[in-house]
PDB file of N, CA and C in Angstrom:
ATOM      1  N   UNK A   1     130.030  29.129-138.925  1.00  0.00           N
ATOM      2  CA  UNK A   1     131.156  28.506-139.583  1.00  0.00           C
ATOM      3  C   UNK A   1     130.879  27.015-139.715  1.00  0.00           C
ATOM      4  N   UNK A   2     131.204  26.341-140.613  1.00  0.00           N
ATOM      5  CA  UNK A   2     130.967  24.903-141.003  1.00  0.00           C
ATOM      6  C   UNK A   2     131.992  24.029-141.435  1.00  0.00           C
ATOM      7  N   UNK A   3     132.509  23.224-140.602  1.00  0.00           N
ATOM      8  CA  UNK A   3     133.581  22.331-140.586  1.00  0.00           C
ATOM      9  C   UNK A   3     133.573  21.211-141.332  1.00  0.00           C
ATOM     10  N   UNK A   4     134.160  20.674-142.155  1.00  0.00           N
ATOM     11  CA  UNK A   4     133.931  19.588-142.957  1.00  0.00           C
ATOM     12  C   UNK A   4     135.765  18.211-142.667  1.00  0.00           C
ATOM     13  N   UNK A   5     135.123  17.663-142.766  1.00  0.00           N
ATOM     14  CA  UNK A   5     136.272  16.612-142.660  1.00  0.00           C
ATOM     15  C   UNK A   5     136.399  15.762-144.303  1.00  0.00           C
ATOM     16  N   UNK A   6     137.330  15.760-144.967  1.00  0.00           N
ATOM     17  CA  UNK A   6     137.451  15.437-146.109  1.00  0.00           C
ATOM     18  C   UNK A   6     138.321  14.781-146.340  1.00  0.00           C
ATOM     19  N   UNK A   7     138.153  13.179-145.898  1.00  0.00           N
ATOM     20  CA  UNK A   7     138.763  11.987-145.827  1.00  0.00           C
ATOM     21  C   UNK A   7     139.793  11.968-146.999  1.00  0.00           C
ATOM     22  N   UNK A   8     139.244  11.546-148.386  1.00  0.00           N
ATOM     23  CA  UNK A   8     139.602  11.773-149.571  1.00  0.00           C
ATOM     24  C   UNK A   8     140.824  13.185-150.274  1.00  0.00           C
ATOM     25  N   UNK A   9     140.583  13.864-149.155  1.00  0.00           N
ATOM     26  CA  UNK A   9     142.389  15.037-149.310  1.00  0.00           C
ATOM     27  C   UNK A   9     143.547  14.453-148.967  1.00  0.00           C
ATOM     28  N   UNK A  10     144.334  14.349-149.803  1.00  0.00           N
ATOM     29  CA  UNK A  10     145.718  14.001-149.630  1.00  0.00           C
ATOM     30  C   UNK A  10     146.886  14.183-149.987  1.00  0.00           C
ATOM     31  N   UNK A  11     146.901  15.150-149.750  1.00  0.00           N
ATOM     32  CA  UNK A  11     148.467  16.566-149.646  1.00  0.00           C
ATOM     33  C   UNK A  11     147.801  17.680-149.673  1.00  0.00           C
ATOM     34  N   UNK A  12     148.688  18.770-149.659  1.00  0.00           N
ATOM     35  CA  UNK A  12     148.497  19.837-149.924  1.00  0.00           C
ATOM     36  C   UNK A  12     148.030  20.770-150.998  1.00  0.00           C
ATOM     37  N   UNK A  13     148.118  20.069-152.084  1.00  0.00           N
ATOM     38  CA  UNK A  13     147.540  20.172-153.704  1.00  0.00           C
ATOM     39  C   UNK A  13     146.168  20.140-153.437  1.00  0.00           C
ATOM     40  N   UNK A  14     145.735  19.708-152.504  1.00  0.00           N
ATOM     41  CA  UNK A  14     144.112  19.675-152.734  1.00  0.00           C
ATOM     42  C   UNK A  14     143.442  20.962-152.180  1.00  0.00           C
ATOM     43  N   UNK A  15     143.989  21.480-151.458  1.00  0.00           N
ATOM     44  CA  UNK A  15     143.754  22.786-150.637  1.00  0.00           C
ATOM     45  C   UNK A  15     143.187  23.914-151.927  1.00  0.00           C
ATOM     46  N   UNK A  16     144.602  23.744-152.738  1.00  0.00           N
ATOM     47  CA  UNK A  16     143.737  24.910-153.698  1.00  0.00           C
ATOM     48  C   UNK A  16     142.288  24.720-154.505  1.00  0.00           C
ATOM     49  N   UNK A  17     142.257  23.540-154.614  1.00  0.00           N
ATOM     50  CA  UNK A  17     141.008  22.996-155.583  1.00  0.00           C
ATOM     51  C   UNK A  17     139.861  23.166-154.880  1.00  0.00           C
ATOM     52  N   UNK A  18     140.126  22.878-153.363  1.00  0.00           N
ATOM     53  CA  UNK A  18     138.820  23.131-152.931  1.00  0.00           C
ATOM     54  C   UNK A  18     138.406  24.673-152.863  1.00  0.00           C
ATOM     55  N   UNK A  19     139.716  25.230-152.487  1.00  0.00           N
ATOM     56  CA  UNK A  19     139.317  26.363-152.124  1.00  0.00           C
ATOM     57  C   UNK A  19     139.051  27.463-153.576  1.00  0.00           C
ATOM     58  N   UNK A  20     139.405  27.114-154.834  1.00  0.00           N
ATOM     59  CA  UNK A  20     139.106  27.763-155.986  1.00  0.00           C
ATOM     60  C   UNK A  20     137.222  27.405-156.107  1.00  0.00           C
ATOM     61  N   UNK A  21     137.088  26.215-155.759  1.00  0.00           N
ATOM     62  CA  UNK A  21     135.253  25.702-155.440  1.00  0.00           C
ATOM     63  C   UNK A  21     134.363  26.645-154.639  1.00  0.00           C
ATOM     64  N   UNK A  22     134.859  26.508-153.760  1.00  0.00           N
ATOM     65  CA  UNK A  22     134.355  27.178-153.042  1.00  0.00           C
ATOM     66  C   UNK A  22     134.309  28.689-153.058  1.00  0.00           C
ATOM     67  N   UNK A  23     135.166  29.145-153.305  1.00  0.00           N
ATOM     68  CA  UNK A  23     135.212  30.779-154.117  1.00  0.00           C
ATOM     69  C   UNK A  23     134.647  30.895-155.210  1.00  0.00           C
ATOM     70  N   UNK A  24     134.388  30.038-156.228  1.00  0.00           N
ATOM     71  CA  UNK A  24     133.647  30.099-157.412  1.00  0.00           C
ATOM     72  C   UNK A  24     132.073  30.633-157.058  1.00  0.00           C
ATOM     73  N   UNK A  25     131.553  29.818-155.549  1.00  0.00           N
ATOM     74  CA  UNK A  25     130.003  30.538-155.509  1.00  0.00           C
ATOM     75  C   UNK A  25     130.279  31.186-154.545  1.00  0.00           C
ATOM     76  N   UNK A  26     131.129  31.394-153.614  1.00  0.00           N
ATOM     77  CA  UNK A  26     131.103  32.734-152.489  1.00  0.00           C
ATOM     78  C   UNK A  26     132.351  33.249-152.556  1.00  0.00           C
ATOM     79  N   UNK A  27     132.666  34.401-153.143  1.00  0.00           N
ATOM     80  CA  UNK A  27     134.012  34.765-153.675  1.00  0.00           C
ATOM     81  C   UNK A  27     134.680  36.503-151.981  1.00  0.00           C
ATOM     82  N   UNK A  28     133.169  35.807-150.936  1.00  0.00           N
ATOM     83  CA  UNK A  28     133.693  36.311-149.952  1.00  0.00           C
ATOM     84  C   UNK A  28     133.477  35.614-148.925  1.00  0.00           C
ATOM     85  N   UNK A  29     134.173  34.039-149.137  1.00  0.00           N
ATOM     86  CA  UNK A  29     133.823  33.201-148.133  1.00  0.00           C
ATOM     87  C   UNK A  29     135.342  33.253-147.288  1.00  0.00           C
ATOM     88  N   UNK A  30     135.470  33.063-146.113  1.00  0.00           N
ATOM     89  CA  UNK A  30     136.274  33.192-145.465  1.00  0.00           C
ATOM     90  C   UNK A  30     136.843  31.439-145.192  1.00  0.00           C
ATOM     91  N   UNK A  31     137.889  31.000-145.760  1.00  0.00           N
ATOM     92  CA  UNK A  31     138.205  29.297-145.911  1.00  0.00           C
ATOM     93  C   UNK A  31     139.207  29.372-145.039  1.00  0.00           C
ATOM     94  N   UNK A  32     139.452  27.871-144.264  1.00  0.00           N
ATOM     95  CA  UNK A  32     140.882  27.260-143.615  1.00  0.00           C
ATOM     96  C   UNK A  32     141.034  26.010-144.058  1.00  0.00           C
ATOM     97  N   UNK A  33     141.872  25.537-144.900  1.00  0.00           N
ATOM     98  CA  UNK A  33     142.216  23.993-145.048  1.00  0.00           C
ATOM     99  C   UNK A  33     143.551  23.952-144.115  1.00  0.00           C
ATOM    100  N   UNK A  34     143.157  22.951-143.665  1.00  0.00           N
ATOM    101  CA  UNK A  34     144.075  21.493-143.089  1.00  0.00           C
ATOM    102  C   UNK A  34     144.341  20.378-143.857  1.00  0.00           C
ATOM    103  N   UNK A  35     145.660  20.295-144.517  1.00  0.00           N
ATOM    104  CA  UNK A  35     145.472  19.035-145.175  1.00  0.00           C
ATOM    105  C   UNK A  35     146.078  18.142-143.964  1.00  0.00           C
ATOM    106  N   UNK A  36     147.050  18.385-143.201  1.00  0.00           N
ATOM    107  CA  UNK A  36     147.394  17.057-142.214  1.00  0.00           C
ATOM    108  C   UNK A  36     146.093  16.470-141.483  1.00  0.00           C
ATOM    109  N   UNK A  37     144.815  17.731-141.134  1.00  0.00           N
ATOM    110  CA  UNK A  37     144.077  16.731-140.510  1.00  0.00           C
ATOM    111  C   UNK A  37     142.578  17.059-141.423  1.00  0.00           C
ATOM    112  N   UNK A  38     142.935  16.926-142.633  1.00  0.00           N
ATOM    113  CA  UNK A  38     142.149  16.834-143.718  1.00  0.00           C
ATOM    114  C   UNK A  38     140.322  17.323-142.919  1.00  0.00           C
ATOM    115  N   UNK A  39     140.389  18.812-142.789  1.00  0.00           N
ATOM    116  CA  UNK A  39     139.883  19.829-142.434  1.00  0.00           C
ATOM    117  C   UNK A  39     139.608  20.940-143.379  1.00  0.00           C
ATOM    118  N   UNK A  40     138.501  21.333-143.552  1.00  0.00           N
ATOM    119  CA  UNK A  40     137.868  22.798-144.392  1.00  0.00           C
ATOM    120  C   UNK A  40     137.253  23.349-143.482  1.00  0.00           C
ATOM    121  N   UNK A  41     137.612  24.408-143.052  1.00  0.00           N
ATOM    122  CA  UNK A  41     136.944  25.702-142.258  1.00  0.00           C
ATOM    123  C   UNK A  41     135.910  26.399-143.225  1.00  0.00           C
ATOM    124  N   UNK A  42     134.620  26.955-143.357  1.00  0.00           N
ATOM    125  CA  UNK A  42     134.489  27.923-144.041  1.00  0.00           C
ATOM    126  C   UNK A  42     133.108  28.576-143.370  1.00  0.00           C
ATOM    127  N   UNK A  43     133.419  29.971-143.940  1.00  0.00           N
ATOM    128  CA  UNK A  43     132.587  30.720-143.023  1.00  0.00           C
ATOM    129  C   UNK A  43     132.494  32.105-144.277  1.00  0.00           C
ATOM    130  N   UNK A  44     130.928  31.811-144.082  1.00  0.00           N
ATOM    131  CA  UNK A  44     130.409  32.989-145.527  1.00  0.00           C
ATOM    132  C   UNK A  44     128.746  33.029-145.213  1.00  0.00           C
ATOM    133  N   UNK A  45     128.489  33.825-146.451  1.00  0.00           N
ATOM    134  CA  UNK A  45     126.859  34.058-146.372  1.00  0.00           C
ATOM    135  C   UNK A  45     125.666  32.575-146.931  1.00  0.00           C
ATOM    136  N   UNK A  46     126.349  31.645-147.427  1.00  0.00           N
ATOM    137  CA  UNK A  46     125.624  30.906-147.813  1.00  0.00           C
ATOM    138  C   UNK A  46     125.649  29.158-147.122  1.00  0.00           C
ATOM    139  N   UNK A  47     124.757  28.625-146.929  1.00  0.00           N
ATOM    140  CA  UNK A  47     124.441  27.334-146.335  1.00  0.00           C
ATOM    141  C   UNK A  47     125.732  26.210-146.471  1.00  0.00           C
ATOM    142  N   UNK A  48     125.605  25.571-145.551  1.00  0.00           N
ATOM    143  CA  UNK A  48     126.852  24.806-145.289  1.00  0.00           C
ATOM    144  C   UNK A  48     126.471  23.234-146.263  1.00  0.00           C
ATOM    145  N   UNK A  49     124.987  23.693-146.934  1.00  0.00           N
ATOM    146  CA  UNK A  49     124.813  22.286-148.315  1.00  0.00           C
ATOM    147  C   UNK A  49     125.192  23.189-149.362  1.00  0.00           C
ATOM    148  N   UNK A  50     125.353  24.752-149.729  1.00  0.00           N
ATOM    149  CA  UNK A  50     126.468  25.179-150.511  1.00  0.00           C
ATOM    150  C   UNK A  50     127.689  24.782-150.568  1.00  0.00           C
ATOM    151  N   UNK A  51     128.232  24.922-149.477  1.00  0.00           N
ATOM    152  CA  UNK A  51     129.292  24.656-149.186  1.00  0.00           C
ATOM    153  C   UNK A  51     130.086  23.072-149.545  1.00  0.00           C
ATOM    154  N   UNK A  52     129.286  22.037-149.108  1.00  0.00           N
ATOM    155  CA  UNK A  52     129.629  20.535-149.001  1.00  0.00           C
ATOM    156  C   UNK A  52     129.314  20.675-150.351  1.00  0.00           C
ATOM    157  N   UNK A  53     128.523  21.051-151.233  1.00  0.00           N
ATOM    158  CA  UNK A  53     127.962  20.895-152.882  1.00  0.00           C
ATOM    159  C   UNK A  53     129.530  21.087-153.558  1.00  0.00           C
ATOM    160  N   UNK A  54     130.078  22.872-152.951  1.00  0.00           N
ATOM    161  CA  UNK A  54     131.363  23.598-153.540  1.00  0.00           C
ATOM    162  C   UNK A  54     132.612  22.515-153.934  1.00  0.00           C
ATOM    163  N   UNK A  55     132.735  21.837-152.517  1.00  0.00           N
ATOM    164  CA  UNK A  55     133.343  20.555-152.351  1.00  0.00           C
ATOM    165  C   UNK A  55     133.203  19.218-152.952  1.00  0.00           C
ATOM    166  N   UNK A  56     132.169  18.836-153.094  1.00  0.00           N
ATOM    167  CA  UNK A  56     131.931  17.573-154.003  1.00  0.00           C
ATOM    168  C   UNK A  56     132.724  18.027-155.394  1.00  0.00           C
ATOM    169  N   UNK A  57     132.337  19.063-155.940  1.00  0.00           N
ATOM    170  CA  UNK A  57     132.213  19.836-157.347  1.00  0.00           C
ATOM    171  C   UNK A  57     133.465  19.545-157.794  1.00  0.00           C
ATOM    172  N   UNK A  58     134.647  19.695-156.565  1.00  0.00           N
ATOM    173  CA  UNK A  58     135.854  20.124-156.991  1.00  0.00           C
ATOM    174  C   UNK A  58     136.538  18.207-156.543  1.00  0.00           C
ATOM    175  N   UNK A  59     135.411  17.501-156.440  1.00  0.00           N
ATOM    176  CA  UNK A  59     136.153  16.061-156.482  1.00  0.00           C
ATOM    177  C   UNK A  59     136.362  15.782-155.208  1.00  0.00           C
ATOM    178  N   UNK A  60     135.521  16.313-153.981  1.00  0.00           N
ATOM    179  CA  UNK A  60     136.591  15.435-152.979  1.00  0.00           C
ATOM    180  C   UNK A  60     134.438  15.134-152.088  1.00  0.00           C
ATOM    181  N   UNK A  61     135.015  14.277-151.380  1.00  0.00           N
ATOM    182  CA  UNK A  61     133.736  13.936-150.442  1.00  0.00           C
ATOM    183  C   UNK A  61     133.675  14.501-148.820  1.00  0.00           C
ATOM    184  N   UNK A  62     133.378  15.106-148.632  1.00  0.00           N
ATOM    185  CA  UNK A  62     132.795  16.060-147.255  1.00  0.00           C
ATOM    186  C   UNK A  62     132.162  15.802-146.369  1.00  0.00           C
ATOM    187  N   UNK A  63     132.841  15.594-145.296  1.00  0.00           N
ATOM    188  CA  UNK A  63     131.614  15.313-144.024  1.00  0.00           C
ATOM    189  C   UNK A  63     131.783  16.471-143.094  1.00  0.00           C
ATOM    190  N   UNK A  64     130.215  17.049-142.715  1.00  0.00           N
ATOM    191  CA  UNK A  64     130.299  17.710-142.191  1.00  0.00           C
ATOM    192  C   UNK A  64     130.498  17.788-140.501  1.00  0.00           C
ATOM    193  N   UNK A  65     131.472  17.985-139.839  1.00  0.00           N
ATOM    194  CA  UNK A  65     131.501  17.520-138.735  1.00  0.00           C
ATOM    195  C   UNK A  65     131.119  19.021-137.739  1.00  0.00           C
ATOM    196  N   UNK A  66     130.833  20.083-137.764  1.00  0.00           N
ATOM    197  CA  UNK A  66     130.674  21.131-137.009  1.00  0.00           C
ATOM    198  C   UNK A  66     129.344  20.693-136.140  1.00  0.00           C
ATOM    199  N   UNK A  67     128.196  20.061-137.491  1.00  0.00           N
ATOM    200  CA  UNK A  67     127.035  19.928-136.932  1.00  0.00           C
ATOM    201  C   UNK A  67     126.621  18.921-135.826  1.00  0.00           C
ATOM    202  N   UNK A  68     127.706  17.787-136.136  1.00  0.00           N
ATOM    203  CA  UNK A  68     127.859  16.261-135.484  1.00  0.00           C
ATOM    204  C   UNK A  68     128.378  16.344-134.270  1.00  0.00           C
ATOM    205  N   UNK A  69     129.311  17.412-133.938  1.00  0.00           N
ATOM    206  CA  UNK A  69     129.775  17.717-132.870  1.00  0.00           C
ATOM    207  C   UNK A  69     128.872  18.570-131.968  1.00  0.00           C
ATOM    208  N   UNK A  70     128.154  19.563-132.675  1.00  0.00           N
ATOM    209  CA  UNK A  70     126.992  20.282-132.029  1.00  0.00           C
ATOM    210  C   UNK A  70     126.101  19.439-130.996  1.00  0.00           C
ATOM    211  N   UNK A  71     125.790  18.746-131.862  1.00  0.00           N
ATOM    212  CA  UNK A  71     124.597  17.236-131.638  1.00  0.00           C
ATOM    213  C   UNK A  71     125.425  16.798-131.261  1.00  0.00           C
ATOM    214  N   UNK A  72     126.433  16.182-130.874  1.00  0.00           N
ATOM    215  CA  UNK A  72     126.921  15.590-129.635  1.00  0.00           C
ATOM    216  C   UNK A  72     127.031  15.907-128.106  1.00  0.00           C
ATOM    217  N   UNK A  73     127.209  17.313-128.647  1.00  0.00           N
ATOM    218  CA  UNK A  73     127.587  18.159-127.355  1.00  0.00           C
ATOM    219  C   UNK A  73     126.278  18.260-126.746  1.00  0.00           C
ATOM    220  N   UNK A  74     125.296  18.621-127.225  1.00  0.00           N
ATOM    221  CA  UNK A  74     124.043  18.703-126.762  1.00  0.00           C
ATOM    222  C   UNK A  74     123.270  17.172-126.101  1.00  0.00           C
ATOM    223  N   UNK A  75     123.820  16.468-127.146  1.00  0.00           N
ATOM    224  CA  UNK A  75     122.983  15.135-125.689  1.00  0.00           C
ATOM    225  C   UNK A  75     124.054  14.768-125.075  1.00  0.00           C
ATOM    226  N   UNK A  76     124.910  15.397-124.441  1.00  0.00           N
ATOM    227  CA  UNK A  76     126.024  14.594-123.012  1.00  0.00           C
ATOM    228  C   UNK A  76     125.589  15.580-121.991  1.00  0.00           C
ATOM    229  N   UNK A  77     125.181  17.066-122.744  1.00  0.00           N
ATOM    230  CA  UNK A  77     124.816  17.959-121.991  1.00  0.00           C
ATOM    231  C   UNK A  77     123.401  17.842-120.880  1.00  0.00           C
ATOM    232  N   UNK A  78     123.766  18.050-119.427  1.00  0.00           N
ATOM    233  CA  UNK A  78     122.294  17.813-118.762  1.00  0.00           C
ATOM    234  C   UNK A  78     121.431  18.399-118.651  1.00  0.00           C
ATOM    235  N   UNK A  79     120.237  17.942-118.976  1.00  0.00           N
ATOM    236  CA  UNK A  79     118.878  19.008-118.485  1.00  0.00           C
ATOM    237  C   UNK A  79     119.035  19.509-117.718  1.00  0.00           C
ATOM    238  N   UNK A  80     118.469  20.917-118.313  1.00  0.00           N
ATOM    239  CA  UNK A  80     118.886  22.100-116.869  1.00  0.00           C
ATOM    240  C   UNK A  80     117.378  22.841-116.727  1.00  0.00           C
ATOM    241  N   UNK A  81     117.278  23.698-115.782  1.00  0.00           N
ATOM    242  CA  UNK A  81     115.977  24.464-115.936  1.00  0.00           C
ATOM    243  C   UNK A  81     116.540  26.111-116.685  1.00  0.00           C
ATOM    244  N   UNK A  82     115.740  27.009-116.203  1.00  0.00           N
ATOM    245  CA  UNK A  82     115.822  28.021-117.188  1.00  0.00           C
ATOM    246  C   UNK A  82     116.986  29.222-116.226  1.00  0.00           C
ATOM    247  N   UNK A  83     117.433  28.709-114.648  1.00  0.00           N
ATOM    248  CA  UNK A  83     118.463  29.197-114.160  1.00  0.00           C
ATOM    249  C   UNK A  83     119.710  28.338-113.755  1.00  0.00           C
ATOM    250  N   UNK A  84     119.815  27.189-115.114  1.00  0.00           N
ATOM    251  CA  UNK A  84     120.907  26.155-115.250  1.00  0.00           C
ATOM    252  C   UNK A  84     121.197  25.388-113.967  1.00  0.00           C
ATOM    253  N   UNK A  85     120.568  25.489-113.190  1.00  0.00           N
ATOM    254  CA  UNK A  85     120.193  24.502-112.024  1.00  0.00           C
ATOM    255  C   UNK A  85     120.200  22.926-112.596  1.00  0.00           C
ATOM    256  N   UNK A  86     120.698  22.256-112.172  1.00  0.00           N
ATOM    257  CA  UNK A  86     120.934  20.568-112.524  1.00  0.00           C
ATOM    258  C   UNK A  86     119.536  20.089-111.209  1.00  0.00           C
ATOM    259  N   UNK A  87     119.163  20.610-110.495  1.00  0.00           N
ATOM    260  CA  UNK A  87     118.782  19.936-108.952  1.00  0.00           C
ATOM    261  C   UNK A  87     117.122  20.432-108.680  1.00  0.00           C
ATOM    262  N   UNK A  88     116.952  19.324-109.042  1.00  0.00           N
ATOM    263  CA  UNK A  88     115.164  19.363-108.749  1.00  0.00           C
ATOM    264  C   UNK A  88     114.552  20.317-107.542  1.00  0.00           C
ATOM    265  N   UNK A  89     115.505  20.727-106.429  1.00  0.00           N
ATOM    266  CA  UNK A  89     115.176  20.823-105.653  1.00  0.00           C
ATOM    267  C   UNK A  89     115.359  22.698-105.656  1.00  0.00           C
ATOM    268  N   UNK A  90     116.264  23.104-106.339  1.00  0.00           N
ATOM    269  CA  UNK A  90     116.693  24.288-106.598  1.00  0.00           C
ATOM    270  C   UNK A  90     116.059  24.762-107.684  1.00  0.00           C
ATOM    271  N   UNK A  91     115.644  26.272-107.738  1.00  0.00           N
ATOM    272  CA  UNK A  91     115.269  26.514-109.506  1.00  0.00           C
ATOM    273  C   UNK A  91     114.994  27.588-109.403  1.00  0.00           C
ATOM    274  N   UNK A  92     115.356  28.751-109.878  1.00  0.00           N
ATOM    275  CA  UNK A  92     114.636  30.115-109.893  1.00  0.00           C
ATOM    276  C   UNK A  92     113.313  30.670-110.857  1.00  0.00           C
ATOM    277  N   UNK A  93     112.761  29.178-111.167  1.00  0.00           N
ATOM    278  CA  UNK A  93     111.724  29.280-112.377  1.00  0.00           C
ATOM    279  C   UNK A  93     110.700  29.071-111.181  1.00  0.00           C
ATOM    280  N   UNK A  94     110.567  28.714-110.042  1.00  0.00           N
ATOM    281  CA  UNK A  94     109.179  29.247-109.310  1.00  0.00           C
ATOM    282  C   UNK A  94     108.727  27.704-109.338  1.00  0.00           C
TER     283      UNK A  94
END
């Protein structure tokens, strides 16, 4: 699923536009807009630069935040070994 934040939405009128875009190339994409916290959910068979493309198309600018958050989460996260041990001293990797 690929989350987009879409600064540039503002009301509820925009919901359909994106989401007629985005159905235009995946007409079995599974969508959630948020316009209060100017949010696109979407979740389908094709790439999330389909997706942000679907969005430009229909006029609005897209940031993708699913991935940014991924990559965030991953460097706060600590090196672990391969039995999630934090402790040099512990490890079931031998």
């Amino acid at each position: 699923m690929a989350i987009f934040r879409i600064n540039d939405m503002k009301c509820g009128a925009c919901a359909p536009r994106i989401q007629r875009s985005i159905l235009a190339i995946d007409d079995e994409a599974k969508i959630g807009v948020n316009a209060r916290d100017k949010t696109v959910q979407v979740s389908g068979d094709l790439s999330d630069t389909d997706y942000m493309l679907a969005i430009q198309a229909a006029g609005y600018t897209p940031e993708l935040l699913a991935l940014a958050e991924a990559e965030q989460a991953n460097a706060e996260k600590p090196q672990t070994k391969c039995c999630d041990s934090t402790s040099v001293k512990t490890s079931c990797c031998g």
